[in-house]
N, C-alpha and C. Protein backbone atom coordinates (compact mmCIF):
# COMPACT_ATOMS: atom_id res chain seq x y z
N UNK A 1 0.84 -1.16 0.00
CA UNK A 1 0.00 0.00 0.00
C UNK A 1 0.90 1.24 0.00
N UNK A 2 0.48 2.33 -0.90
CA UNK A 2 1.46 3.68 -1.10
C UNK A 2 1.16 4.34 0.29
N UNK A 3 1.98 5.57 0.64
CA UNK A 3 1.90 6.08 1.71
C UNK A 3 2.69 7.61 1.71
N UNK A 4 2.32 8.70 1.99
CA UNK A 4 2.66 9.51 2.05
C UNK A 4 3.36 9.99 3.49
N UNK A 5 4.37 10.59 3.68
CA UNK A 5 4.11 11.85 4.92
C UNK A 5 4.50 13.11 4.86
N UNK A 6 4.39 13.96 5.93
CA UNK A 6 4.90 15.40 5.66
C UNK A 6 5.10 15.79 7.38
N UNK A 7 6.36 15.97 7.46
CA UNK A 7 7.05 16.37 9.19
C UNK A 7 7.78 17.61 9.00
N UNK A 8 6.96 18.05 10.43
CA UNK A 8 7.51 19.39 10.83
C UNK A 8 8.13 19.44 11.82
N UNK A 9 9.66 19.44 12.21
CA UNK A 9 10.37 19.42 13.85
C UNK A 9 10.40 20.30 14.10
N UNK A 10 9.89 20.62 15.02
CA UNK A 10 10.80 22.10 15.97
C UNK A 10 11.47 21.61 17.34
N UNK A 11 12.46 22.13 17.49
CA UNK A 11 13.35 21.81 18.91
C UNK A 11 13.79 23.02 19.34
N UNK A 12 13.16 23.52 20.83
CA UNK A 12 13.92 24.53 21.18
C UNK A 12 14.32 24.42 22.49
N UNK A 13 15.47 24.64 23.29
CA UNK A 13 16.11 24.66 24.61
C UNK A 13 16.37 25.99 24.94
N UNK A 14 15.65 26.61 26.10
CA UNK A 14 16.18 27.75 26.85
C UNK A 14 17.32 27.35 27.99
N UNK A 15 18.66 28.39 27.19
CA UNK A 15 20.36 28.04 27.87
C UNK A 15 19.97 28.65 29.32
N UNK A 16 20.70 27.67 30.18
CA UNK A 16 20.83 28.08 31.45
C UNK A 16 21.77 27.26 32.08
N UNK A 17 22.07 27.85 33.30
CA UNK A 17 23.88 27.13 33.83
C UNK A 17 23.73 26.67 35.11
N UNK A 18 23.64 25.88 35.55
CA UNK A 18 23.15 24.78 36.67
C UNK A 18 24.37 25.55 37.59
N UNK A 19 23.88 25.51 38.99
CA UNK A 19 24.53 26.14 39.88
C UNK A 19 24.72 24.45 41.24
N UNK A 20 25.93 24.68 41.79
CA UNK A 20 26.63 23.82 43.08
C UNK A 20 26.88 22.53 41.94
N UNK A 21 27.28 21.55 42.87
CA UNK A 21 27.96 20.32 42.17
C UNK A 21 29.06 20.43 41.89
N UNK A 22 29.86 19.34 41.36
CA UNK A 22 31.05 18.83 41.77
C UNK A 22 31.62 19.49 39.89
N UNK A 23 31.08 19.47 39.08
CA UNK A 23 31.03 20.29 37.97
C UNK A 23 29.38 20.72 37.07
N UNK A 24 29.12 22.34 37.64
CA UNK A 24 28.26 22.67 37.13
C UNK A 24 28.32 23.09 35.11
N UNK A 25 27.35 22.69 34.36
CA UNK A 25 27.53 23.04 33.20
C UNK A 25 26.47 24.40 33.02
N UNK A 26 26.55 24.76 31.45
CA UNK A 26 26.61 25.94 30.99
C UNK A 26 25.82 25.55 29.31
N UNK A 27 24.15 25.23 29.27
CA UNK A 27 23.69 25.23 28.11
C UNK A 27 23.54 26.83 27.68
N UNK A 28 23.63 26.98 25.81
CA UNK A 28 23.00 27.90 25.08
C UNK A 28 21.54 27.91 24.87
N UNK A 29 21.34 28.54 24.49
CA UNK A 29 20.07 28.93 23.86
C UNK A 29 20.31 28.47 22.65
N UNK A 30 19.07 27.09 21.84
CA UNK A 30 19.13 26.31 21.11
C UNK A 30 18.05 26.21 20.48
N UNK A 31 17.93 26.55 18.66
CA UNK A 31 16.36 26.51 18.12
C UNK A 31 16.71 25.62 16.86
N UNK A 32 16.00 24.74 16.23
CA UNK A 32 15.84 24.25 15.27
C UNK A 32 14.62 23.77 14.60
N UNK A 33 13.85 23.91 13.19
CA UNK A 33 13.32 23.58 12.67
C UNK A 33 13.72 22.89 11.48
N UNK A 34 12.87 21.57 10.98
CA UNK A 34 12.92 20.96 9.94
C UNK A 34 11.77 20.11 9.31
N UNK A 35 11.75 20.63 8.11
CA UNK A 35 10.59 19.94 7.26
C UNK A 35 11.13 19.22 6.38
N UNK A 36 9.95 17.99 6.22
CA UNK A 36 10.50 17.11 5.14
C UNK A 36 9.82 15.82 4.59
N UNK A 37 9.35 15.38 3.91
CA UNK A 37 8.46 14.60 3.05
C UNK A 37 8.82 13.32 2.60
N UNK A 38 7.92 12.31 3.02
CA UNK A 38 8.54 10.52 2.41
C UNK A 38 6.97 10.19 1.41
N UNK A 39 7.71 9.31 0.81
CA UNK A 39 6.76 8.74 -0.61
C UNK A 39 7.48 7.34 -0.53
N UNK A 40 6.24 6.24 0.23
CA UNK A 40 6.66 5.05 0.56
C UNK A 40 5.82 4.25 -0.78
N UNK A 41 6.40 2.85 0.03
CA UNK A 41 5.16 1.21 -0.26
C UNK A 41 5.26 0.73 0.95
N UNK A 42 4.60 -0.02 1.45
CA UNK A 42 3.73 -1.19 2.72
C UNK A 42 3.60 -2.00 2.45
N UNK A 43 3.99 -3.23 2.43
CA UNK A 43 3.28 -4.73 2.19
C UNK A 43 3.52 -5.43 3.76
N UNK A 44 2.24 -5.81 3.65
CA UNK A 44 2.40 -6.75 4.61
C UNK A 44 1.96 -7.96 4.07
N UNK A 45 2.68 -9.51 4.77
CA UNK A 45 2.41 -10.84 4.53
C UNK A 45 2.27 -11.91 5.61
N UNK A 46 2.14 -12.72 5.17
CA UNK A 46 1.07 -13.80 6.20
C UNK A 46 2.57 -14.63 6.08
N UNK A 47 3.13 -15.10 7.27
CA UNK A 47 4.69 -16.05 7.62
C UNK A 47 4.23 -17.26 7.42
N UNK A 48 3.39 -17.28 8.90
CA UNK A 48 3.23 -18.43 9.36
C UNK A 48 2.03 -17.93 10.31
N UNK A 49 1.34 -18.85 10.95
CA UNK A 49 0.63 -18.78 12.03
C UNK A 49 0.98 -17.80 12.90
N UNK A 50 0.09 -17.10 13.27
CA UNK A 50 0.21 -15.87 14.32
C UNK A 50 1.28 -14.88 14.23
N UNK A 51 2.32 -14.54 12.61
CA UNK A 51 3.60 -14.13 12.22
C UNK A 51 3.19 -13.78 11.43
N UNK A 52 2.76 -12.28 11.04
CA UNK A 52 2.67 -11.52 9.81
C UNK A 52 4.39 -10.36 9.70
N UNK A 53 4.57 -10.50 8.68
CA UNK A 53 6.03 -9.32 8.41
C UNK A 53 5.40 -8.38 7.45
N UNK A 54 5.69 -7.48 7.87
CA UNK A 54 5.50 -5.79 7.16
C UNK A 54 6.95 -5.38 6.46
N UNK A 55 7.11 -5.18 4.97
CA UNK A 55 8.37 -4.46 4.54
C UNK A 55 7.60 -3.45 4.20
N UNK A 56 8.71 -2.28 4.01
CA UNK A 56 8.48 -0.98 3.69
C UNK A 56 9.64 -0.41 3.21
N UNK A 57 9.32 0.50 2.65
CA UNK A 57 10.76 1.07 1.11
C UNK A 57 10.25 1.93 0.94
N UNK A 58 11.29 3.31 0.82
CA UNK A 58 10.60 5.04 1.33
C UNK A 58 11.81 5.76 0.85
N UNK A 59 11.56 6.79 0.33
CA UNK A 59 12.27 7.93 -0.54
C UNK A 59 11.87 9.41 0.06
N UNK A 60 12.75 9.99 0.74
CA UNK A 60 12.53 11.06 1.48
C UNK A 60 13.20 12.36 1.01
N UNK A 61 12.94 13.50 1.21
CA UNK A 61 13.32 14.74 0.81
C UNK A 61 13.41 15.41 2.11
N UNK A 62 14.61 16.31 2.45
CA UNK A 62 14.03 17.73 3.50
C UNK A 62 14.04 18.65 2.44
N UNK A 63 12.92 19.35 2.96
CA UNK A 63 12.24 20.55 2.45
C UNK A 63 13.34 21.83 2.53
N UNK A 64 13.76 21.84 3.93
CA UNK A 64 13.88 23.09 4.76
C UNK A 64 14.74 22.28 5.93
N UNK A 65 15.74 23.41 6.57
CA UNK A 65 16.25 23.11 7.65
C UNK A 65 16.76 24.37 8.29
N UNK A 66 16.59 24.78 9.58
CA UNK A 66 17.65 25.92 10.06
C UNK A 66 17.86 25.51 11.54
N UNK A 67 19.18 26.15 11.88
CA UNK A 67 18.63 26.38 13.55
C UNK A 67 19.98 26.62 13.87
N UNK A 68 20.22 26.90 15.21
CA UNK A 68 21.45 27.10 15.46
C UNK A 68 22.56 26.50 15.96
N UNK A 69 23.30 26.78 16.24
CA UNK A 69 24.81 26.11 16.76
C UNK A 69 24.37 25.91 18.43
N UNK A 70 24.57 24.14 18.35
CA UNK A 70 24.49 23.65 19.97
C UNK A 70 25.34 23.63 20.76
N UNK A 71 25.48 24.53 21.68
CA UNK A 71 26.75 24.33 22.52
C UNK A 71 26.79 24.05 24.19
N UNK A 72 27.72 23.91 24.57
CA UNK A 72 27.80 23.45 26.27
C UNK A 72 28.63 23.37 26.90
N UNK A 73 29.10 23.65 27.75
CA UNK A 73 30.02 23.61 28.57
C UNK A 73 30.09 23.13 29.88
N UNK A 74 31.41 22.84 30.29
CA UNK A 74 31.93 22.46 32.07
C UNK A 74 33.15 24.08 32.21
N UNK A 75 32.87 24.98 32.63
CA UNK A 75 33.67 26.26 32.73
C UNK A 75 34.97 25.62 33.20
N UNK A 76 35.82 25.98 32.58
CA UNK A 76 37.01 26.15 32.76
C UNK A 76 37.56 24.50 32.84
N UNK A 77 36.97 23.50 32.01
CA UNK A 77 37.46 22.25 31.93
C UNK A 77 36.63 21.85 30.16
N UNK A 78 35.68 21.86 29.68
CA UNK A 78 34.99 21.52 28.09
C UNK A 78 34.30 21.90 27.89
N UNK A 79 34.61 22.23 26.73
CA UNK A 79 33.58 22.91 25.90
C UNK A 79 32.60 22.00 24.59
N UNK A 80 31.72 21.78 24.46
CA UNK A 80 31.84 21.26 23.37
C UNK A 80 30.19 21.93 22.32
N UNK A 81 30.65 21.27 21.42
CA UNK A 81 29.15 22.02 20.52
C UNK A 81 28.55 20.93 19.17
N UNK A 82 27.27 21.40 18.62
CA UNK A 82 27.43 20.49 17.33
C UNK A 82 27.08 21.62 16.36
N UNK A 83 27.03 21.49 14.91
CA UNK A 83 26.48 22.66 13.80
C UNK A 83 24.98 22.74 14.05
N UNK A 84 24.68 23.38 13.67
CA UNK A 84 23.42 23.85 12.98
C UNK A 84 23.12 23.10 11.70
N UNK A 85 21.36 22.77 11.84
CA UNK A 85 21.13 22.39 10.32
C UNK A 85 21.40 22.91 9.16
N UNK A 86 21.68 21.93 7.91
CA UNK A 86 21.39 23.13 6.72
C UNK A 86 20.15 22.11 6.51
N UNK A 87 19.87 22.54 5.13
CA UNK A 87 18.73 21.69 4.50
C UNK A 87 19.09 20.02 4.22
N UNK A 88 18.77 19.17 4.23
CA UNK A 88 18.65 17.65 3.97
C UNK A 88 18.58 17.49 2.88
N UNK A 89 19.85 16.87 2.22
CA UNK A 89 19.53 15.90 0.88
C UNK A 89 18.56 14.74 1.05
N UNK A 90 18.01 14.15 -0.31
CA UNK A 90 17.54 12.91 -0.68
C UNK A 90 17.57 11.70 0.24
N UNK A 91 17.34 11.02 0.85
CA UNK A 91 17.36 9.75 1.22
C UNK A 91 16.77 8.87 0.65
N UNK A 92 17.23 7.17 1.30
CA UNK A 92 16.01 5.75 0.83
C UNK A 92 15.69 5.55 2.04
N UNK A 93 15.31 4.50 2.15
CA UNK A 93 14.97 3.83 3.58
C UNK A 93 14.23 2.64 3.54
N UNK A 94 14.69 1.72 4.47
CA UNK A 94 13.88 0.53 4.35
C UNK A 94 13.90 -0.07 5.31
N UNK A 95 12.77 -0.74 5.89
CA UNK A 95 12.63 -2.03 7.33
C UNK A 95 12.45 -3.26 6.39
N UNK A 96 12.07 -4.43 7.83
CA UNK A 96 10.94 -5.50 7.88
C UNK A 96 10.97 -5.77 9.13
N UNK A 97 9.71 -5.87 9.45
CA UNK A 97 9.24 -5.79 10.51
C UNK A 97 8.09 -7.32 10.86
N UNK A 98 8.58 -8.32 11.80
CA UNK A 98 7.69 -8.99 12.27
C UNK A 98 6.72 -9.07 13.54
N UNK A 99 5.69 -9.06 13.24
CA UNK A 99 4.28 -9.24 14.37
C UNK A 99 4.15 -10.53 14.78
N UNK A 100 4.23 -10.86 16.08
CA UNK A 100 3.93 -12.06 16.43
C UNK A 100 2.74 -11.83 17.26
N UNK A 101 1.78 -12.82 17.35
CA UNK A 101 0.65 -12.60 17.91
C UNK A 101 0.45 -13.70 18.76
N UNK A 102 0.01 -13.55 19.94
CA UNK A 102 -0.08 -14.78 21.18
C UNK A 102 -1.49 -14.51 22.16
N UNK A 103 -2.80 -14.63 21.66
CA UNK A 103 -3.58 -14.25 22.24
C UNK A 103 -4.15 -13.13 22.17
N UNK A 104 -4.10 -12.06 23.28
CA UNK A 104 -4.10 -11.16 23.00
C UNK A 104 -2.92 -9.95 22.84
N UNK A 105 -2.19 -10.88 23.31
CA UNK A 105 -0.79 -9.73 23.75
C UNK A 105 0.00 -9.62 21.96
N UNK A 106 0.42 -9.01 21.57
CA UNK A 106 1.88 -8.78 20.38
C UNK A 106 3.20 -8.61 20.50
N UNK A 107 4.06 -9.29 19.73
CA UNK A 107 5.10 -8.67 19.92
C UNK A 107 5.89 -7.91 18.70
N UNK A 108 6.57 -7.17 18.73
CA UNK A 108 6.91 -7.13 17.00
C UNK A 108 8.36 -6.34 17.37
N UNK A 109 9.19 -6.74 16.26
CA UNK A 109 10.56 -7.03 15.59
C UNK A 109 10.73 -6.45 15.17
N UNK A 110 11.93 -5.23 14.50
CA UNK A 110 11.64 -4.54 13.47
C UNK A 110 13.65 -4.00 13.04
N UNK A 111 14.04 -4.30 11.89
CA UNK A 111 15.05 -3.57 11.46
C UNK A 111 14.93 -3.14 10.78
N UNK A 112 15.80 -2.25 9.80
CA UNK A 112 15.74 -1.26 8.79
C UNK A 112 17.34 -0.40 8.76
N UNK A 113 17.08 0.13 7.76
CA UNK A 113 18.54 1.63 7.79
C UNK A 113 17.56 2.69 6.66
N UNK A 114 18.64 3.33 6.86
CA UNK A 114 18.49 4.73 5.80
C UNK A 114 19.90 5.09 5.71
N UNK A 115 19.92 5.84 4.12
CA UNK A 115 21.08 5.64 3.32
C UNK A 115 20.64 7.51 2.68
N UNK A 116 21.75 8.27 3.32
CA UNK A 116 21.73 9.63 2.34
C UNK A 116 22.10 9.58 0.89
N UNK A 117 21.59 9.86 -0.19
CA UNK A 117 22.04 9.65 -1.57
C UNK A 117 23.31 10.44 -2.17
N UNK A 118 23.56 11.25 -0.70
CA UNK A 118 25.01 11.92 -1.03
C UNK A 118 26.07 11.33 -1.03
N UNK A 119 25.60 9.80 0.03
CA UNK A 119 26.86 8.76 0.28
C UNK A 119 27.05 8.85 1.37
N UNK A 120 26.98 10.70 2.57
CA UNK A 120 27.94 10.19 3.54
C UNK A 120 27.45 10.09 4.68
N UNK A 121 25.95 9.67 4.86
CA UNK A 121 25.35 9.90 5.84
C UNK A 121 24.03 8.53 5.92
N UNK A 122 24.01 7.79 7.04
CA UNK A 122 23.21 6.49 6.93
C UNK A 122 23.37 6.17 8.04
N UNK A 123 22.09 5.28 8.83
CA UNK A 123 21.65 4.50 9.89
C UNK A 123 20.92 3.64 9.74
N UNK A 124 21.12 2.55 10.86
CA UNK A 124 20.57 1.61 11.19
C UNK A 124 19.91 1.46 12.02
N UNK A 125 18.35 0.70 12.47
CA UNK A 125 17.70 0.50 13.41
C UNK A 125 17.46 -0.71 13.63
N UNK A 126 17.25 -1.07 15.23
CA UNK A 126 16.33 -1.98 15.43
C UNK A 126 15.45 -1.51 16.55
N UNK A 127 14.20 -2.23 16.53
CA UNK A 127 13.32 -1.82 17.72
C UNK A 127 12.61 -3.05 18.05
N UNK A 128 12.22 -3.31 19.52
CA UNK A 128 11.78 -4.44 19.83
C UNK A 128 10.03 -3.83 20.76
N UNK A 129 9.05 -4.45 20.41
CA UNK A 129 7.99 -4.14 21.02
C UNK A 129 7.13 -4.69 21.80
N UNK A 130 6.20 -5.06 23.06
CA UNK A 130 5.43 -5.49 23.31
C UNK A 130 3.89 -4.60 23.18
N UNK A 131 3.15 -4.91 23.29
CA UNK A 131 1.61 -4.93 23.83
C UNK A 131 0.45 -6.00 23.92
N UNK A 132 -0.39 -5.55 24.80
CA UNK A 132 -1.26 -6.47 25.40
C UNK A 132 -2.52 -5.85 25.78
């Protein structure tokens, strides 16, 4: 089954500098937004008894990206920081994911990665689930 989405992040941290302790730190003031759009497929299939697997295969775009430079400190021992967004190249992406079913309870399985089409940027997942 085709599938669309469309995500909007916003992340913002108000900097402030923790006072007593054995080393107090020192956050900035931190904003980021990012938009960005996937154009999937869904299949799901029948395993075995009570074992359905879901694959999925997805082509993503960011729209938009900004925000600023994250930084932090331990005064007078590290400093450290990360960049700011720019905008997001192209991605793929892909799972499979198994449902096991036991009554009423589920469990489900799930790996996958994503691969930037620039080359230099890609992850891997796994996630493990219950409910009941």
């Amino acid at each position: 089954m085709p599938f669309a989405g469309f995500r909007v992040s916003y992340l913002s941290l108000d900097g402030y500098t923790e006072s007593g302790g054995s080393f107090p730190a020192e956050f900035d003031d931190f904003d980021s937004t990012r938009t960005s759009v996937r154009l999937g497929v869904e299949g799901r299939f029948w395993a075995a008894e009570n074992i359905d697997l879901i694959a999925t295969g997805a082509w993503g775009t960011g729209l938009s990206a900004s925000g600023d430079d994250a930084s932090a400190s331990i005064p007078d021992m590290i400093g450290f920081g990360a960049p700011g967004l720019d905008e997001e190249d192209d991605w793929v992406e892909g799972s499979i994911e198994a449902l096991i079913a036991s009554g009423r309870s589920q469990v489900s399985v799930s790996i996958g990665g994503r691969v930037g089409t620039d080359g230099d940027s890609s992850a891997i997942f796994g996630r493990v689930g219950v409910s009941w």
